[in-house]
Protein backbone atom coordinates (compact mmCIF):
# COMPACT_ATOMS: atom_id res chain seq x y z
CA UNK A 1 -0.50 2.57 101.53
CA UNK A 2 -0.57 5.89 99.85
CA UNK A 3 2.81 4.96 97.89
CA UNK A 4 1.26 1.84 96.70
CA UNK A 5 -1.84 3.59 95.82
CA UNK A 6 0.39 6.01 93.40
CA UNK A 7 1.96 3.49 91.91
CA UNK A 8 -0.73 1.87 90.75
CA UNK A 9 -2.51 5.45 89.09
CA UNK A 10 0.46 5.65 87.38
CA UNK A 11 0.01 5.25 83.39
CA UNK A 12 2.15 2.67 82.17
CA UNK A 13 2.54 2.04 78.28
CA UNK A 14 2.41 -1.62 76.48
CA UNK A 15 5.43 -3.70 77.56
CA UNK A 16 7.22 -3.42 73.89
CA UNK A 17 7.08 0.50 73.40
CA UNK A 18 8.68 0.26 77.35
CA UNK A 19 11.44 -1.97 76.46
CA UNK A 20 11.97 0.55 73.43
CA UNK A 21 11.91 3.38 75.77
CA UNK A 22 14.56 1.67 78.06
CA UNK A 23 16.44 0.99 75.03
CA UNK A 24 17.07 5.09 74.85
CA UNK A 25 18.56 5.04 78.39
CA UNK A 26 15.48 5.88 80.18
CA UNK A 27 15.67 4.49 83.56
CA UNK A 28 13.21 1.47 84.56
CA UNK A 29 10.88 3.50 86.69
CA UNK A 30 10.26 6.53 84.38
CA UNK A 31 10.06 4.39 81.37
CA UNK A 32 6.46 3.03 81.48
CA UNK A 33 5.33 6.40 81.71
CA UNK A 34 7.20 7.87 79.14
CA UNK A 35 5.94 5.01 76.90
CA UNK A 36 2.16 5.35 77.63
CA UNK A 37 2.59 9.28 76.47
CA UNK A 38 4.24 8.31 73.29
CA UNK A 39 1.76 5.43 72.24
CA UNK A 40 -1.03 8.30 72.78
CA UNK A 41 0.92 10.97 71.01
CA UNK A 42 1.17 8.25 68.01
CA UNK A 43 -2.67 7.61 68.06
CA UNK A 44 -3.05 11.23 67.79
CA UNK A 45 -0.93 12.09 65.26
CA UNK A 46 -2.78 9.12 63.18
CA UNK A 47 -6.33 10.46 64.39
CA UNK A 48 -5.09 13.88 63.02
CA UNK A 49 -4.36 12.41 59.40
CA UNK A 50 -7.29 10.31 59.68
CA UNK A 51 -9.46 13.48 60.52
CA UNK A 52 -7.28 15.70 57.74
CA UNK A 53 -8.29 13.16 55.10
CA UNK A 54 -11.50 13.25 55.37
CA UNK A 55 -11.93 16.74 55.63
CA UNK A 56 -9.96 16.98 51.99
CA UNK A 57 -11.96 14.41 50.91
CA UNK A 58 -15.33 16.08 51.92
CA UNK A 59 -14.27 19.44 50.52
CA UNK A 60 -13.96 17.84 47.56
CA UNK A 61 -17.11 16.12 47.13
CA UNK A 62 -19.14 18.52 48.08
CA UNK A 63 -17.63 22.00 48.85
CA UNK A 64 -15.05 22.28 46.02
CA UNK A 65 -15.73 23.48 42.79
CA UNK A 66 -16.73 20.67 39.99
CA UNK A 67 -13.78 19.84 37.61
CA UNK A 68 -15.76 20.27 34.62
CA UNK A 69 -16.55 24.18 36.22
CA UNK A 70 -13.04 24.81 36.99
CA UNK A 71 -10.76 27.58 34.85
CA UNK A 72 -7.83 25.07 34.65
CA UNK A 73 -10.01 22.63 32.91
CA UNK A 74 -12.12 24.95 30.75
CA UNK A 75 -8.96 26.91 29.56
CA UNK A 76 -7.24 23.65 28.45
CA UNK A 77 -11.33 22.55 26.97
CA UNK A 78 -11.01 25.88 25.07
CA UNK A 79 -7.49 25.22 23.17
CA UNK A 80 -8.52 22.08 22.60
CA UNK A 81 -11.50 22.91 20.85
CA UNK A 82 -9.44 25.84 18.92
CA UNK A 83 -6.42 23.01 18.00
CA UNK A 84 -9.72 21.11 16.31
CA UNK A 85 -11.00 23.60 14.36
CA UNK A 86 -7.92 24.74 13.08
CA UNK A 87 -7.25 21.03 11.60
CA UNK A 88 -10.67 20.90 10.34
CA UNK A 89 -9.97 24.44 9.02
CA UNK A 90 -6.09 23.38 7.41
CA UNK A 91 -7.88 20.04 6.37
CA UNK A 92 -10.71 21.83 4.17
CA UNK A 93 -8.18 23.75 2.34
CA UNK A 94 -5.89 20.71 1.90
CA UNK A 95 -8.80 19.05 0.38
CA UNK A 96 -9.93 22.25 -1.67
CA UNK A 97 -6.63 22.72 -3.37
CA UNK A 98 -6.19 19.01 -3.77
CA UNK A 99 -9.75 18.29 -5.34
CA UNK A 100 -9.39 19.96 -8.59
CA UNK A 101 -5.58 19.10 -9.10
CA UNK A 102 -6.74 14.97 -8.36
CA UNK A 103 -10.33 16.05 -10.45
CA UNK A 104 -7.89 16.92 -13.58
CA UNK A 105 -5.42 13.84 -12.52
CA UNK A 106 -8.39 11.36 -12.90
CA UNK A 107 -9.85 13.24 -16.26
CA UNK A 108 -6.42 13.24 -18.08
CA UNK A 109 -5.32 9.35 -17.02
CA UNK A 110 -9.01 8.24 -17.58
CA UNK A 111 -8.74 10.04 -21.43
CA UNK A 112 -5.70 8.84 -21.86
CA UNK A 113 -7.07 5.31 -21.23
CA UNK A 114 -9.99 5.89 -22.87
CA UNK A 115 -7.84 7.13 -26.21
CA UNK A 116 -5.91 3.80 -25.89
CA UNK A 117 -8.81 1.68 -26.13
CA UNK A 118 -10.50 3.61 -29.24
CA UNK A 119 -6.84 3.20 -30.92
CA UNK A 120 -6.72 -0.21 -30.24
CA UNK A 121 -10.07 -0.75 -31.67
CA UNK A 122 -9.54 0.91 -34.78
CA UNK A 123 -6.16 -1.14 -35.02
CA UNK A 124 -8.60 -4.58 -34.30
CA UNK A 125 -10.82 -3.07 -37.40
CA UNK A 126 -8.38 -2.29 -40.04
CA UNK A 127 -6.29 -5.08 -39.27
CA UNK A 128 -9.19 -7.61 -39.63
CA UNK A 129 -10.27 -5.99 -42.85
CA UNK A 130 -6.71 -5.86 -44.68
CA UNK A 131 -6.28 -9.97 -43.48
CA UNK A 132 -10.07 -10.56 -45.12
CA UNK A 133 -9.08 -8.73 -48.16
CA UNK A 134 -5.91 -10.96 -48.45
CA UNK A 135 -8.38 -13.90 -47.61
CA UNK A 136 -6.60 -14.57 -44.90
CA UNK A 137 -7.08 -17.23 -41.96
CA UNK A 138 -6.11 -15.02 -39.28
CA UNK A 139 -9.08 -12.52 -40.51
CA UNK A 140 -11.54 -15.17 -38.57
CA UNK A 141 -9.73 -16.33 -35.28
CA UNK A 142 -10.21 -13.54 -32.53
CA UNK A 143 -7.59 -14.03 -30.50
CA UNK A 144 -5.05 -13.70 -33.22
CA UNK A 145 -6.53 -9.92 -34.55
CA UNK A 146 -6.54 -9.51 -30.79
CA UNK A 147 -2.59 -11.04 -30.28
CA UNK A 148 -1.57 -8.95 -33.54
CA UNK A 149 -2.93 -5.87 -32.43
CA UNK A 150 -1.64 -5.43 -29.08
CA UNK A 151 1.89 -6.70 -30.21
CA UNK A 152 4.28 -3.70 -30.89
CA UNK A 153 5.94 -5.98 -34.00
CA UNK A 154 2.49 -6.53 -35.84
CA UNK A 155 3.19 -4.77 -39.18
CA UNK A 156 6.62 -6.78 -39.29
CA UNK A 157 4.90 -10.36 -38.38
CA UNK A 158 1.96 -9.60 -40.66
CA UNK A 159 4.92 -8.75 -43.45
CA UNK A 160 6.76 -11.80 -43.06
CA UNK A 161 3.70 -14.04 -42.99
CA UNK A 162 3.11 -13.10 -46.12
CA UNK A 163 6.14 -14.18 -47.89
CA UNK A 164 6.79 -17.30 -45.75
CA UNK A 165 2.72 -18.24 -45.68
CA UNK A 166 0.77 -16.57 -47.98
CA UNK A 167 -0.91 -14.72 -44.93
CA UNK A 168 -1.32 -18.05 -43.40
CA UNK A 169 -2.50 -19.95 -45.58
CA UNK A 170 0.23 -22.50 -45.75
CA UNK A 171 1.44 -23.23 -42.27
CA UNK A 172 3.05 -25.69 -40.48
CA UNK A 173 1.12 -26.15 -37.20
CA UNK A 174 0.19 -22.22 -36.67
CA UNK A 175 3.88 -22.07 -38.12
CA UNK A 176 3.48 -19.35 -40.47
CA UNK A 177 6.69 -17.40 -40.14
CA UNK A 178 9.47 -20.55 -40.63
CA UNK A 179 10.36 -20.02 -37.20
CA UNK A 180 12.82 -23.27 -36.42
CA UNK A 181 13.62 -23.46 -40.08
CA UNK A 182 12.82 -26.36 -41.74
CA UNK A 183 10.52 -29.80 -41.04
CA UNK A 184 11.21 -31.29 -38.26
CA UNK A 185 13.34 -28.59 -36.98
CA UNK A 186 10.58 -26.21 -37.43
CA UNK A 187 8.26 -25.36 -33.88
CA UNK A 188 5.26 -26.74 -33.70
CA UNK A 189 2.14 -24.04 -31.92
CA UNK A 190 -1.32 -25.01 -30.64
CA UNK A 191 -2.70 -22.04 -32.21
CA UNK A 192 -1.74 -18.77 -34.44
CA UNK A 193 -1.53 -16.73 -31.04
CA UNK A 194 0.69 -18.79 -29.27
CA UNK A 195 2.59 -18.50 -32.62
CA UNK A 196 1.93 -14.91 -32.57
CA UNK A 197 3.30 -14.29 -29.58
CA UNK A 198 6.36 -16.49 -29.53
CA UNK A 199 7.25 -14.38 -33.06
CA UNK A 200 6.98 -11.13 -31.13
CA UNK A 201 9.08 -12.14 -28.61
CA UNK A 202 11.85 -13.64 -31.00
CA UNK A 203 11.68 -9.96 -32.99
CA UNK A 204 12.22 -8.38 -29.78
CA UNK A 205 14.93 -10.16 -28.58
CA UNK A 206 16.69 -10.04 -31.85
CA UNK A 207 15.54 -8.26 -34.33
CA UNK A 208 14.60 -5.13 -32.76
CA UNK A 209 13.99 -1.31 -35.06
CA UNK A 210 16.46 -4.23 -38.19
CA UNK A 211 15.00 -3.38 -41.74
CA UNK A 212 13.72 -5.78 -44.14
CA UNK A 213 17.52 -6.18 -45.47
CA UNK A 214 19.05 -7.46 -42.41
CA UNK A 215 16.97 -10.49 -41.86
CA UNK A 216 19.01 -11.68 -45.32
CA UNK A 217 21.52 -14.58 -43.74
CA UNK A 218 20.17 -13.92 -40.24
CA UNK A 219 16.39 -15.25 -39.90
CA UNK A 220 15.92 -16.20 -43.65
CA UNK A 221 18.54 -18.35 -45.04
CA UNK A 222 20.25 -17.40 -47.24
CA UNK A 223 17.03 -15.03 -48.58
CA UNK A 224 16.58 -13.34 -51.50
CA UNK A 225 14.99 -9.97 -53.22
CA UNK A 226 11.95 -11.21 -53.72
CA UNK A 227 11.58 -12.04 -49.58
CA UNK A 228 12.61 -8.32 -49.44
CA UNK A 229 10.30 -6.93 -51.71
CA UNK A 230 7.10 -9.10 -50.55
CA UNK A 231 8.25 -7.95 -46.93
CA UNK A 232 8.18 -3.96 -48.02
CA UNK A 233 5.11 -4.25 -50.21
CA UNK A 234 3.00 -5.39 -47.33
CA UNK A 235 4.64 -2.51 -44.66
CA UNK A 236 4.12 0.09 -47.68
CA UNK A 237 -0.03 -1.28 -47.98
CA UNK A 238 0.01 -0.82 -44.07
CA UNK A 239 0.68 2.97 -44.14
CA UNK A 240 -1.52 3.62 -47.22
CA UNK A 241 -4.05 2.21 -45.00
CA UNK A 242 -3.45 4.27 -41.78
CA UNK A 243 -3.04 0.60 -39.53
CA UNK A 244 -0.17 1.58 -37.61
């Protein structure tokens, strides 16, 4: 009676950590025992990290030190705030010694500009004037003063006008250079600035920094002294008049 009433006070564990602990060699009878202690040893050693974790935690909420109060985070606040400065500091200066050399950048490109327009308009003016002195058609269209003036053959065009159109006065559709050679074969323009500018192109391409003498058996065929001569007299009038 008192063996059976032993046997039954003793603490057996859950029937899979027993078969684990007869799995080590543990004999039948001491096995159940051994298992209950190690289930209870597990739930304490998980209690104890439960318990450990919540300490930490609770220190941390409300015993520790705040992280904005802390000297790891106000050192690493305090180079921060010097790295800032010092590129506010670095980019004031850039932007001090770079203010007056972009200030004097601006001033000199915007005269520069500025000096190219006025030239261009005093080109505009003399040119017009000279072509209304000659009585010249171009004098009253615009856009050929305007395709004239900002070409960089102009005096040369102007010259050769003269001697192959009276200034444009005798043209063969805005034709007033001969360009083509003779009807039909000479080209036909919509206006004297498309003309304009084909003539600057062809002088360019071709005819480029040539004097007066070697257009002779090139563009005038076969040309003569006089096409010479009315070519120079009107280049010689340009410089007398300061339109360059």
């Amino acid at each position: 009676m008192l063996k059976a009433k032993a046997k039954r006070k003793l603490k057996k564990g859950t029937r899979f950590v027993t078969k684990l602990v007869e799995s080590t060699g543990i004999p039948k009878g001491y096995s159940t025992t051994v298992a209950w202690f190690a289930e209870r040893m597990a739930i304490a050693s998980f209690a104890l990290i439960v318990v450990s974790f919540a300490a930490g935690a609770f220190f941390v909420m409300k015993l520790a030190e705040p992280i904005g109060d802390s000297r790891p985070y106000n050192a690493a606040a305090e180079q921060a705030l010097l790295a800032e400065e010092g590129i506010r500091v670095f980019s004031q200066q850039v932007i001090d010694v770079a203010s007056p050399v972009f200030a004097k950048f601006v001033k000199d490109n915007r005269e520069e500009v500025d000096m190219e327009a006025v030239q261009l308009a005093e080109r505009k003016v003399k040119l017009q004037a000279y072509l209304a002195s000659k009585k010249s058609p171009f004098a009253d269209d615009p856009a050929a003063i305007e395709a004239f003036a900002t070409s960089p053959n102009m005096k040369m065009m102007v010259a050769i006008s003269f001697v192959e159109s009276t200034f444009g006065k005798n043209c063969y559709y805005y034709n007033c250079s001969g360009i083509g050679g003779t009807p039909p074969n000479l080209r036909k323009y919509n206006s004297y600035a498309e003309w304009i500018k084909d003539f600057d192109d062809l002088l360019e391409r071709r005819y480029k920094d040539i004097p007066p003498e070697g257009f002779l058996g090139l563009y005038v065929q076969p040309g003569s002294p006089n096409w010479i001569y009315g070519v120079k007299q009107v280049l010689r009038e340009f410089e007398e008049q300061g339109i360059v």
